[in-house]
N, C-alpha and C. Protein backbone atom coordinates (compact mmCIF):
# COMPACT_ATOMS: atom_id res chain seq x y z
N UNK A 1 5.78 28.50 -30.68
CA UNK A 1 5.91 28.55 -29.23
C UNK A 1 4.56 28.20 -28.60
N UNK A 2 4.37 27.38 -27.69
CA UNK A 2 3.39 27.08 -26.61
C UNK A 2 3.44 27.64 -25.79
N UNK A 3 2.12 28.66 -25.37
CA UNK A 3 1.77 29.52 -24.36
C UNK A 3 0.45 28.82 -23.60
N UNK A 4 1.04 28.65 -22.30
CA UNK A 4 0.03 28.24 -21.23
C UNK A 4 -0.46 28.96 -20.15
N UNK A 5 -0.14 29.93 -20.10
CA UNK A 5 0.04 31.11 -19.21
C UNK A 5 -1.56 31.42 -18.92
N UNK A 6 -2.36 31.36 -20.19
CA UNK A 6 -3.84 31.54 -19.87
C UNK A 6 -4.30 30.72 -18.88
N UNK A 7 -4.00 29.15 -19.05
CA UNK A 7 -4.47 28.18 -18.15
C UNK A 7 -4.60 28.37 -17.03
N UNK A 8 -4.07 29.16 -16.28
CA UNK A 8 -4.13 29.56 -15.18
C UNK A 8 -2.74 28.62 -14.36
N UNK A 9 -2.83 29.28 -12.89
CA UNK A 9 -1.65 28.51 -11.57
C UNK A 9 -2.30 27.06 -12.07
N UNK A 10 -1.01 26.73 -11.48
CA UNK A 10 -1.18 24.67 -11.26
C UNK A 10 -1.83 24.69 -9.65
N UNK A 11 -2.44 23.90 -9.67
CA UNK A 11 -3.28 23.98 -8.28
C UNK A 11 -3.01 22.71 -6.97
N UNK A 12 -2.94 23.21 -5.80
CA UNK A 12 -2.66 22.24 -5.20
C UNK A 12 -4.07 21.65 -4.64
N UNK A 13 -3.98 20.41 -4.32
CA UNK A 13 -4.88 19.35 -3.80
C UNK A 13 -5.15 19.02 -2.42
N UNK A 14 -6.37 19.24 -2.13
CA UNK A 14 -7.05 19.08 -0.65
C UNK A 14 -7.66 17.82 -0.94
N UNK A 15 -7.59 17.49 0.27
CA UNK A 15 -8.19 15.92 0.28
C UNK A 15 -8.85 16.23 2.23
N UNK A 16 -9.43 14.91 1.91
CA UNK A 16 -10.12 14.73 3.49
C UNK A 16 -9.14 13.52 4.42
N UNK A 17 -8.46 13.90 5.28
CA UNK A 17 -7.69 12.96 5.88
C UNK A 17 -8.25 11.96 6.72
N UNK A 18 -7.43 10.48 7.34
CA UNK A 18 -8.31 9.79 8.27
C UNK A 18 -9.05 10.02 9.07
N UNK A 19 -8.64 11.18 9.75
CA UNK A 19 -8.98 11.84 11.15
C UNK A 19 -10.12 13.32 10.93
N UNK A 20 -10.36 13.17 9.43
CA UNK A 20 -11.81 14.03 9.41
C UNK A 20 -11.23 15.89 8.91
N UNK A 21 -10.15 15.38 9.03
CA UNK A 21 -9.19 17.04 8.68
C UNK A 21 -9.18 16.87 7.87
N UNK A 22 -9.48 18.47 6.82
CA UNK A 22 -8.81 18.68 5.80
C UNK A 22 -7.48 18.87 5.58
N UNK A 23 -6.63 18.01 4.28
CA UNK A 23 -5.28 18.43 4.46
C UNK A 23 -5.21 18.85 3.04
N UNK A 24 -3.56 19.42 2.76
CA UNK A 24 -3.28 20.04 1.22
C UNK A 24 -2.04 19.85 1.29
N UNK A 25 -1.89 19.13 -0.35
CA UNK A 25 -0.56 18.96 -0.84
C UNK A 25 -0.60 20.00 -1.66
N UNK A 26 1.26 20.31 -1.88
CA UNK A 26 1.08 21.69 -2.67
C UNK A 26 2.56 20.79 -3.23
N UNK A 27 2.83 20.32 -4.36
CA UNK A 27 3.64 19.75 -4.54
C UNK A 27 5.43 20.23 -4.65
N UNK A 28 5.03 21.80 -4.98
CA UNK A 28 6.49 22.22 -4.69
C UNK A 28 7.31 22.31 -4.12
N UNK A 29 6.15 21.98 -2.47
CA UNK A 29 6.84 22.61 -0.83
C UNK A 29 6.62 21.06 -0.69
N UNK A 30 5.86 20.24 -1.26
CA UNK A 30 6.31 18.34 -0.28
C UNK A 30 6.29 17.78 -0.75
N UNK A 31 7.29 18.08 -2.28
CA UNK A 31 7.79 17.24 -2.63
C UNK A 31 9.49 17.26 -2.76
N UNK A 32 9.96 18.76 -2.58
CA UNK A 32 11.09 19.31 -2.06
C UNK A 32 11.60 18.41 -1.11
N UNK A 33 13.20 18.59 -0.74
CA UNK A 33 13.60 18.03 0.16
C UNK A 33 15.41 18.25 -0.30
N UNK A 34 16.19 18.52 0.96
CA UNK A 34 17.81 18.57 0.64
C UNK A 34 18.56 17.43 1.02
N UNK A 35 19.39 17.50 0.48
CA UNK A 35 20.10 16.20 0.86
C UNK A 35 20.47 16.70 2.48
N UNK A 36 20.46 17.47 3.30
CA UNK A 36 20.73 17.48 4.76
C UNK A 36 19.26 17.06 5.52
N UNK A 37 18.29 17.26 4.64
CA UNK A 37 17.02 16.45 5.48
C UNK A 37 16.48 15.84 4.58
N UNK A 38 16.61 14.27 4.36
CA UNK A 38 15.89 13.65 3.70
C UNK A 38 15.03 12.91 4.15
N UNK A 39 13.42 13.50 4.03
CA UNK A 39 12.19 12.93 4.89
C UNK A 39 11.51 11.17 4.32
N UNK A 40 12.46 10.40 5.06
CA UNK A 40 12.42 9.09 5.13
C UNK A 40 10.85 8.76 6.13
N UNK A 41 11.20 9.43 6.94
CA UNK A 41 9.40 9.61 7.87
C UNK A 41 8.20 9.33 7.23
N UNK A 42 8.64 10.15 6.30
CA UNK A 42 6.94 10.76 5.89
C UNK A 42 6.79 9.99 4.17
N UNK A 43 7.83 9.61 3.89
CA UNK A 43 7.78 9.11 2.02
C UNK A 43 6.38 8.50 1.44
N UNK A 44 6.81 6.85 2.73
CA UNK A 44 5.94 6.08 2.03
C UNK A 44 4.14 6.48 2.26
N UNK A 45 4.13 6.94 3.82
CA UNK A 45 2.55 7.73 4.10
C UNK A 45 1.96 8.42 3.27
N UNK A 46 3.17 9.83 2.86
CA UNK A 46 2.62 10.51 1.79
C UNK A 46 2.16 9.71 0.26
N UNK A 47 2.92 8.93 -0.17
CA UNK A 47 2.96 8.07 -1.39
C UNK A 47 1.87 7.61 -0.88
N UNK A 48 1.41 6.95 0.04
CA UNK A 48 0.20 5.95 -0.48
C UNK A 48 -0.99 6.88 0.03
N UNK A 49 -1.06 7.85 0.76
CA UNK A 49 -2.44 9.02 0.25
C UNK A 49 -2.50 9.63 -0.84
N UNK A 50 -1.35 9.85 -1.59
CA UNK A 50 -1.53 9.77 -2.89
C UNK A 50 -2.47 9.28 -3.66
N UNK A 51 -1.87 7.61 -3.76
CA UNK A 51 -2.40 6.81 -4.59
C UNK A 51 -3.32 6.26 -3.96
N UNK A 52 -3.71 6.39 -2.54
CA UNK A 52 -5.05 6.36 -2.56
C UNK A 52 -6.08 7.28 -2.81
N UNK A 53 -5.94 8.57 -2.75
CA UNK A 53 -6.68 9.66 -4.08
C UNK A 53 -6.66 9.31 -4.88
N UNK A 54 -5.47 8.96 -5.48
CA UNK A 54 -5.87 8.23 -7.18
C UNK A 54 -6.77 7.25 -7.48
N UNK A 55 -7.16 6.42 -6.45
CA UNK A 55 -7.93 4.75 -6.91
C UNK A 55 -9.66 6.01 -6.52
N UNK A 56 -9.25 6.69 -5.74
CA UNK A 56 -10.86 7.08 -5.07
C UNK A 56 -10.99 7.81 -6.83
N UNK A 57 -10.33 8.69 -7.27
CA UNK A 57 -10.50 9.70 -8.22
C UNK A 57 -10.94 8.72 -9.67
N UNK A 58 -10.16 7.55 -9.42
CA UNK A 58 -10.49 6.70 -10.76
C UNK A 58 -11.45 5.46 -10.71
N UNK A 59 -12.31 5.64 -9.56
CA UNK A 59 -13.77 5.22 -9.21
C UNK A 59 -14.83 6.21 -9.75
N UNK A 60 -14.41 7.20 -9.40
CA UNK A 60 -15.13 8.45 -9.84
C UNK A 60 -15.64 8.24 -11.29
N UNK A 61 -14.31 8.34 -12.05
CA UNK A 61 -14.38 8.38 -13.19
C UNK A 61 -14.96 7.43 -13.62
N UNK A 62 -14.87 6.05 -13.47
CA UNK A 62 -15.44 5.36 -14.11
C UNK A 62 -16.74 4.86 -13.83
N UNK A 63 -17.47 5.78 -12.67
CA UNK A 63 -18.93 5.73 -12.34
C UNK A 63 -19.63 6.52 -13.16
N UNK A 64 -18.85 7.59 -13.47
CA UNK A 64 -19.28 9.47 -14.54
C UNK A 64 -19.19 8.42 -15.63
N UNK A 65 -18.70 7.63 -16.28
CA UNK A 65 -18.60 6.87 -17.59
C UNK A 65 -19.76 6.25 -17.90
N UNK A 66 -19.97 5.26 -16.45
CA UNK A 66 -21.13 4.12 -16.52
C UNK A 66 -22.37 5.42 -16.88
N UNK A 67 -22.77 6.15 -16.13
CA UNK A 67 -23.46 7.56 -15.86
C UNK A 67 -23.61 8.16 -17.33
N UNK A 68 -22.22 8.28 -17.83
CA UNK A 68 -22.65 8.61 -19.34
C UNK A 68 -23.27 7.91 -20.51
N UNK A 69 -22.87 6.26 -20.03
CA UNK A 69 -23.35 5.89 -21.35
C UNK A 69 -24.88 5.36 -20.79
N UNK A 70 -25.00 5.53 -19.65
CA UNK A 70 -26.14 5.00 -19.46
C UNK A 70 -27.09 6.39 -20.16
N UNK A 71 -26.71 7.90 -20.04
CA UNK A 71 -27.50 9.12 -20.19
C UNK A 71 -27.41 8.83 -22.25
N UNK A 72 -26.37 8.50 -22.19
CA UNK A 72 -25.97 8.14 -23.99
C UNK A 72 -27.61 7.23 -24.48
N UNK A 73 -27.32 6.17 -23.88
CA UNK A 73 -28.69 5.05 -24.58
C UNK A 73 -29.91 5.68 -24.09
N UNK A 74 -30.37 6.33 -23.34
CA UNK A 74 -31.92 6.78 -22.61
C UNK A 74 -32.07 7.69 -24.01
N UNK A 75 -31.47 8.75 -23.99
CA UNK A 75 -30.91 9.54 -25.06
C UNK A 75 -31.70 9.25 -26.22
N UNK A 76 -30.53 8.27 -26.43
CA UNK A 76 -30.88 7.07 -27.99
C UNK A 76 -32.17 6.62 -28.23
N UNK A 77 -32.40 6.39 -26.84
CA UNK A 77 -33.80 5.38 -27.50
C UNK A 77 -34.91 6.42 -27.62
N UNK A 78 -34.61 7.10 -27.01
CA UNK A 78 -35.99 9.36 -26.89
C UNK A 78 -35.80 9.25 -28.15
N UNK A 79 -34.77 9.97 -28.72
CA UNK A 79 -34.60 10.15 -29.80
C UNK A 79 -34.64 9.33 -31.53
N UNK A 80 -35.02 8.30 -31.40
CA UNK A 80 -35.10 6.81 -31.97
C UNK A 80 -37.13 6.94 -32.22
N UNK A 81 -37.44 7.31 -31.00
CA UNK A 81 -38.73 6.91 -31.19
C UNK A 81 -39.58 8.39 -31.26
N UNK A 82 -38.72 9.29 -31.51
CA UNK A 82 -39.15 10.46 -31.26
C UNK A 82 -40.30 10.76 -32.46
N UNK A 83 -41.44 11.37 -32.82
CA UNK A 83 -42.19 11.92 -33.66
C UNK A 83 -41.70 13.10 -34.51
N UNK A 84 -41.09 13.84 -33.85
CA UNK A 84 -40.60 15.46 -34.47
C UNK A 84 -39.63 14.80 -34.70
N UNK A 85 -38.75 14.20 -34.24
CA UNK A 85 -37.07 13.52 -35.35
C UNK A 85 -37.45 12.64 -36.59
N UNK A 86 -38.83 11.65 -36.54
CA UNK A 86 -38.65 11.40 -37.19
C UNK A 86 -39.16 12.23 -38.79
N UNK A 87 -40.07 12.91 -38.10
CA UNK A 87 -40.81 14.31 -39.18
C UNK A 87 -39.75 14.90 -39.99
N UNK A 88 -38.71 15.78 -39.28
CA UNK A 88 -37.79 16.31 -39.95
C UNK A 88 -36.51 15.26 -40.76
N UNK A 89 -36.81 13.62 -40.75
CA UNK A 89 -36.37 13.05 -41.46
C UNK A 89 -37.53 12.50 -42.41
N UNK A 90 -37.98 13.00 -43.26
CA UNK A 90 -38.98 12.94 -43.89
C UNK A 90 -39.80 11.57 -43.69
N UNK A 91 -40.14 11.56 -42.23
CA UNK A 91 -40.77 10.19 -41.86
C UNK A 91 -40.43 8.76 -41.76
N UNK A 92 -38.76 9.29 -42.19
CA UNK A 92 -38.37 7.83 -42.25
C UNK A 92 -37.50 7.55 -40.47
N UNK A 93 -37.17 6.49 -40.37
CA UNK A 93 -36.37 6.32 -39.07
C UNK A 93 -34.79 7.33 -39.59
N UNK A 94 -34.76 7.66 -38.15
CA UNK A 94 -33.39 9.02 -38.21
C UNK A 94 -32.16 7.43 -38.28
N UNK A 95 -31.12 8.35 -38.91
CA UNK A 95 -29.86 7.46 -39.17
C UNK A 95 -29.20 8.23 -37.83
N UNK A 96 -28.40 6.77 -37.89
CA UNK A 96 -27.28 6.63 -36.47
C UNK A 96 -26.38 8.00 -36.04
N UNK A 97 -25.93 9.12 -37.40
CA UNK A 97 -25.45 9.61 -36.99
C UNK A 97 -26.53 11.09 -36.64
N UNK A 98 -27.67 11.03 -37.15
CA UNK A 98 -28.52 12.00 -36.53
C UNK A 98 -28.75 11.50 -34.77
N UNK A 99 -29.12 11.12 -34.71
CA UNK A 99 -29.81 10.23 -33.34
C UNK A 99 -28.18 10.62 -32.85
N UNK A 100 -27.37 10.41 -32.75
CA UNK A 100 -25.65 10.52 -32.20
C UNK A 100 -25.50 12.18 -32.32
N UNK A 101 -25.99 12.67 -33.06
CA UNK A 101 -26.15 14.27 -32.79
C UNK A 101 -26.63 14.95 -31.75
N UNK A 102 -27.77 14.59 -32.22
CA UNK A 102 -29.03 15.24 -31.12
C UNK A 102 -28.50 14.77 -29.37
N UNK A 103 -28.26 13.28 -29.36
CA UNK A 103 -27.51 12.80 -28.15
C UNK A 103 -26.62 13.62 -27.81
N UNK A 104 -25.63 14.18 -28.66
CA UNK A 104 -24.18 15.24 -28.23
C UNK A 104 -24.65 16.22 -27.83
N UNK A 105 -25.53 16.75 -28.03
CA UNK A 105 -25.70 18.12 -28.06
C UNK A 105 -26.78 18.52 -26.97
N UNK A 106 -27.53 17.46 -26.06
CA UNK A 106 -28.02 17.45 -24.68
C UNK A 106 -27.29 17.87 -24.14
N UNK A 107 -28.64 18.74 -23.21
CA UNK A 107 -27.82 19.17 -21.85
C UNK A 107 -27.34 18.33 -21.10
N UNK A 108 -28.16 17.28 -20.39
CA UNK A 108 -27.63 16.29 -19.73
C UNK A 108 -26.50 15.59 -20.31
N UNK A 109 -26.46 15.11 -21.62
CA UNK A 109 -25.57 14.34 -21.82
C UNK A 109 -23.69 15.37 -21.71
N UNK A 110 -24.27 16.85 -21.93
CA UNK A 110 -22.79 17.73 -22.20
C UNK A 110 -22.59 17.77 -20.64
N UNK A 111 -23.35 18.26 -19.88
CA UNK A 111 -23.26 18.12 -17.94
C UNK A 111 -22.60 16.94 -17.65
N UNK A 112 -22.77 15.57 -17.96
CA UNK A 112 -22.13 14.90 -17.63
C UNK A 112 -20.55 14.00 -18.41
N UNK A 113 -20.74 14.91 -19.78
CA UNK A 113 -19.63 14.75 -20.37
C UNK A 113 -18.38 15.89 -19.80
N UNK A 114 -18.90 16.87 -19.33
CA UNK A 114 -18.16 18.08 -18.58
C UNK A 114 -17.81 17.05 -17.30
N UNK A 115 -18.35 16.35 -16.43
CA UNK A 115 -17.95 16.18 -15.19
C UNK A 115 -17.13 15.12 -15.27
N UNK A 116 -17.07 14.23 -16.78
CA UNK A 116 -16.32 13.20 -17.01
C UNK A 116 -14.77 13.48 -17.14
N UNK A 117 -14.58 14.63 -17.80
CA UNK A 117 -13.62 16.04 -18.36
C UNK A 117 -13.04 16.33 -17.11
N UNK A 118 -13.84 16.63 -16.37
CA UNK A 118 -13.05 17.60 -14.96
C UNK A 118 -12.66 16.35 -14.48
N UNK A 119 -13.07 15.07 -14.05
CA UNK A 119 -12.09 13.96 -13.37
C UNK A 119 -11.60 13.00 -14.33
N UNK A 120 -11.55 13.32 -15.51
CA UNK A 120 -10.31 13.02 -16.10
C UNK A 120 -8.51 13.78 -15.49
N UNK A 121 -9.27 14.88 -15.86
CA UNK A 121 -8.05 15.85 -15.93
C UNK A 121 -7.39 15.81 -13.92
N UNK A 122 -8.26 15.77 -12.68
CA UNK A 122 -8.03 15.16 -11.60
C UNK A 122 -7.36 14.05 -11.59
N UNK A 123 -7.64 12.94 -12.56
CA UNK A 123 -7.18 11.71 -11.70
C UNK A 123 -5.65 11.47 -12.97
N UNK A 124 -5.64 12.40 -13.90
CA UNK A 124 -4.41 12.69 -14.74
C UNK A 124 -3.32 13.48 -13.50
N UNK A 125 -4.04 14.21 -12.87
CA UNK A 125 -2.92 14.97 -12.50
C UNK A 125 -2.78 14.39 -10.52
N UNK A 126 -3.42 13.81 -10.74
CA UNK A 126 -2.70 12.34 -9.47
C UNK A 126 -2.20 11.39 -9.56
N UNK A 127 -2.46 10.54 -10.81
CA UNK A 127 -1.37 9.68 -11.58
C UNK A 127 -0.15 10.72 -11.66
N UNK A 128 0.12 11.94 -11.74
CA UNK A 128 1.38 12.52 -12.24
C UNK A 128 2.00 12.50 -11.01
N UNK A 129 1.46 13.20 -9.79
CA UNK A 129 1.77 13.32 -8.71
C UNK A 129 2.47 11.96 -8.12
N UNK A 130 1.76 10.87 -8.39
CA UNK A 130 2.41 9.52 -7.38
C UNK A 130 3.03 9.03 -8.32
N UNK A 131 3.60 9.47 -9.83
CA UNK A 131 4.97 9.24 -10.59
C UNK A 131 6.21 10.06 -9.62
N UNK A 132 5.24 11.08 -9.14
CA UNK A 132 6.90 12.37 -8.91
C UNK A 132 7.20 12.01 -7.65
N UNK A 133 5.94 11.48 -6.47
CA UNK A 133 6.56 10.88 -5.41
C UNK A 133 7.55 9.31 -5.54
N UNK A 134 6.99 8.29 -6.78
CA UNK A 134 7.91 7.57 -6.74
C UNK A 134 9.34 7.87 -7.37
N UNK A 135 9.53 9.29 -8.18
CA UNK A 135 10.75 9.45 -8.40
C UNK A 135 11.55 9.84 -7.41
N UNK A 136 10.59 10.74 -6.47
CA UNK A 136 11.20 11.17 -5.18
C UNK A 136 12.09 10.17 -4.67
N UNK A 137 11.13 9.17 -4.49
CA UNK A 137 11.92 7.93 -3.67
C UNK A 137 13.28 7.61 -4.11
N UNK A 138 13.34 7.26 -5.69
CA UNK A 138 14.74 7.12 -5.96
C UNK A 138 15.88 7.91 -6.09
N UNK A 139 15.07 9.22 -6.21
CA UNK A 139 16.09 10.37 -5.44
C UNK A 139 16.85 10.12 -4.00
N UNK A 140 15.70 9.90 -3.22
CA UNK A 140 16.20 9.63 -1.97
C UNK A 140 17.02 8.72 -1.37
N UNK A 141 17.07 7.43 -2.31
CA UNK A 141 17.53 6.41 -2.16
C UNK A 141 18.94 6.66 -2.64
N UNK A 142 18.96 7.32 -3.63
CA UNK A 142 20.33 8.01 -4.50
C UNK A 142 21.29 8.46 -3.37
N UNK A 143 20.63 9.36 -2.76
CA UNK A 143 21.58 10.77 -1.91
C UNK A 143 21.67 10.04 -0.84
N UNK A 144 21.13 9.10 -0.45
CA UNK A 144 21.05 8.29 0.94
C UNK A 144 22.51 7.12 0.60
N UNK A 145 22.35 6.43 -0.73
CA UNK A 145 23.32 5.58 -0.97
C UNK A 145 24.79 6.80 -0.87
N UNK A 146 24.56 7.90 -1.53
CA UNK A 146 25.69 8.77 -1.89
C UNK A 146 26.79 9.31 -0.13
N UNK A 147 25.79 9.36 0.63
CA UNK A 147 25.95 10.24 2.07
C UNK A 147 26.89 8.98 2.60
N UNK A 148 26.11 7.62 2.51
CA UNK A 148 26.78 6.67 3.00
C UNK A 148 28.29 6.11 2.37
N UNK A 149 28.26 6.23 1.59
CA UNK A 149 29.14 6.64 0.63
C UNK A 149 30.52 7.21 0.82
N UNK A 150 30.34 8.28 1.37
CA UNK A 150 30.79 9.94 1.34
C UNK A 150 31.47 9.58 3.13
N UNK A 151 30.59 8.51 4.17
CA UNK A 151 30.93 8.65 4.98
C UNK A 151 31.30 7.30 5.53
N UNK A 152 31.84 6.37 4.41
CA UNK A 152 32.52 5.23 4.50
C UNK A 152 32.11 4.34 5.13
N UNK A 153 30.11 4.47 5.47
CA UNK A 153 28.99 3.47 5.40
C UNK A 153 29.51 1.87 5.19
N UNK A 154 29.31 2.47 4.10
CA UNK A 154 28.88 1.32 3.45
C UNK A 154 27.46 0.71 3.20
N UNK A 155 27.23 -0.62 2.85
CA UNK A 155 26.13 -1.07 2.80
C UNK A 155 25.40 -1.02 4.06
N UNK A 156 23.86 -0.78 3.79
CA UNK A 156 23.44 -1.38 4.91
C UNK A 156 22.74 -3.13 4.79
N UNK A 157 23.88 -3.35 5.22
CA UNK A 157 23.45 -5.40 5.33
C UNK A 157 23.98 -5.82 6.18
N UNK A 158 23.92 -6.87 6.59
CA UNK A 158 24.61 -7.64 7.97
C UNK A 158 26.13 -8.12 7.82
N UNK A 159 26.17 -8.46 6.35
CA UNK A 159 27.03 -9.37 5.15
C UNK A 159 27.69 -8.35 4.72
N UNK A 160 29.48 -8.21 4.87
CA UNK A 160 30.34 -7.17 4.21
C UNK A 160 31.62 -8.02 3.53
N UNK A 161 31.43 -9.25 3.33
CA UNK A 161 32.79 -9.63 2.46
C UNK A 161 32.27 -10.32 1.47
N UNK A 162 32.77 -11.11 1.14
CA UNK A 162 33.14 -11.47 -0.21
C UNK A 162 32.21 -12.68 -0.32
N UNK A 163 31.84 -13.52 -2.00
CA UNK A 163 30.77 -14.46 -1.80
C UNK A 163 31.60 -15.55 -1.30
N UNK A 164 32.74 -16.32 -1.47
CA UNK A 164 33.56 -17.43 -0.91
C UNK A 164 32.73 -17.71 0.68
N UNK A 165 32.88 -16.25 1.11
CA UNK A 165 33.05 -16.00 2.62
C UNK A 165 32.04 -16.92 2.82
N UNK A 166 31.07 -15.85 2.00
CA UNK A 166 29.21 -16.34 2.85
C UNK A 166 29.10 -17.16 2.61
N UNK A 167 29.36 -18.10 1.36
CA UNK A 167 29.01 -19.61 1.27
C UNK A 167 29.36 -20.48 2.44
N UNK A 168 30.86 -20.08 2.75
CA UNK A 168 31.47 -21.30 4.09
C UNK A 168 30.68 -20.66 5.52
N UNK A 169 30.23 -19.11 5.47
CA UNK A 169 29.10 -19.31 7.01
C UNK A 169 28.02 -19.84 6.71
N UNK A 170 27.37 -19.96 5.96
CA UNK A 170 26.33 -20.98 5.18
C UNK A 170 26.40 -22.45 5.56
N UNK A 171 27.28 -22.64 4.73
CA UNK A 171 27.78 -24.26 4.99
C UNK A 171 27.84 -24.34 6.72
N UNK A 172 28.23 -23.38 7.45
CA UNK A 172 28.89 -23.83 8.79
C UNK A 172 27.58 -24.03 9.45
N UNK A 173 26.89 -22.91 9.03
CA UNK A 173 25.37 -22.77 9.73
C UNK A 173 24.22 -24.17 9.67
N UNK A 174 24.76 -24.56 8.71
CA UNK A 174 23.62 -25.45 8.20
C UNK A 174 24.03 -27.30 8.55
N UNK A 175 25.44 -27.13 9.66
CA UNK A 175 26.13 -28.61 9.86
C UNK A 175 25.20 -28.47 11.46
């Protein structure tokens, strides 16, 4: 059995809106919705602050990357030319995986392997988020086709018969 219970609550997400406000998604309460109110309003807005958190969150990340490997080689080369590393390798040049040790095991390099960690796991769980808003959508699209459906709608198109039809208003249109 898998117990997650330690992990703590799933957390909802504040962001900084256009207008300088803080706002918060809490995904249980907006991403909800009944088939007697289906928020067509608000879908696509919400969806693309989404995924625009996501592109900001996965800039992030891949600046904390550049950031790491740049802290990785400074690292490398300290440690490469170091006197006391090379002493405790009996004077000879340290091998790749010593020098790759000593690198792991920096503070700086674990500080910024931690901050790489924390917006991983951010821009994982905003990729998840603008999956569940685009499932939303086809939910919505579902219960929306279904209602119309249910209330002898029909399509929404201009065009309700048959292809014969449209070809000859076609043809007529085009003499």
């Amino acid at each position: 059995m898998l117990d997650f219970t330690q992990l703590g609550n799933l957390e909802s997400i504040k962001y900084q809106s256009y207008d300088g406000s803080i706002k918060e998604i809490v995904p249980e309460r907006d991403l909800a919705f009944g088939s007697d109110s289906i928020p067509f309003e608000t879908q696509a807005i919400e969806y693309y602050n989404v995924v625009q958190l996501t592109e900001k969150v996965n800039r992030q990340l891949e600046e904390l990357k550049l950031g790491q490997n740049r802290i990785s080689a400074q690292l490398y080369n300290k440690f490469v030319a170091d006197p006391a590393v090379r002493a405790s390798n009996g004077g000879k040049k340290p091998s790749d995986t010593m020098i790759n040790n000593l690198v792991t095991s920096d503070d700086s390099y674990i500080r910024v392997s931690q901050a790489v960690l924390k917006t991983q796991y951010n821009y994982s769980s905003l990729k998840g988020l603008a999956k569940a808003y685009e499932q939303r959508k086809d939910l919505m699209q579902s219960l929306s086709a279904q209602k119309r459906s249910e209330l002898g709608i029909g399509n929404n198109t201009a065009f309700t018969g048959d292809q014969e039809t449209l070809m000859a208003q076609w043809k007529a249109n085009q003499q």
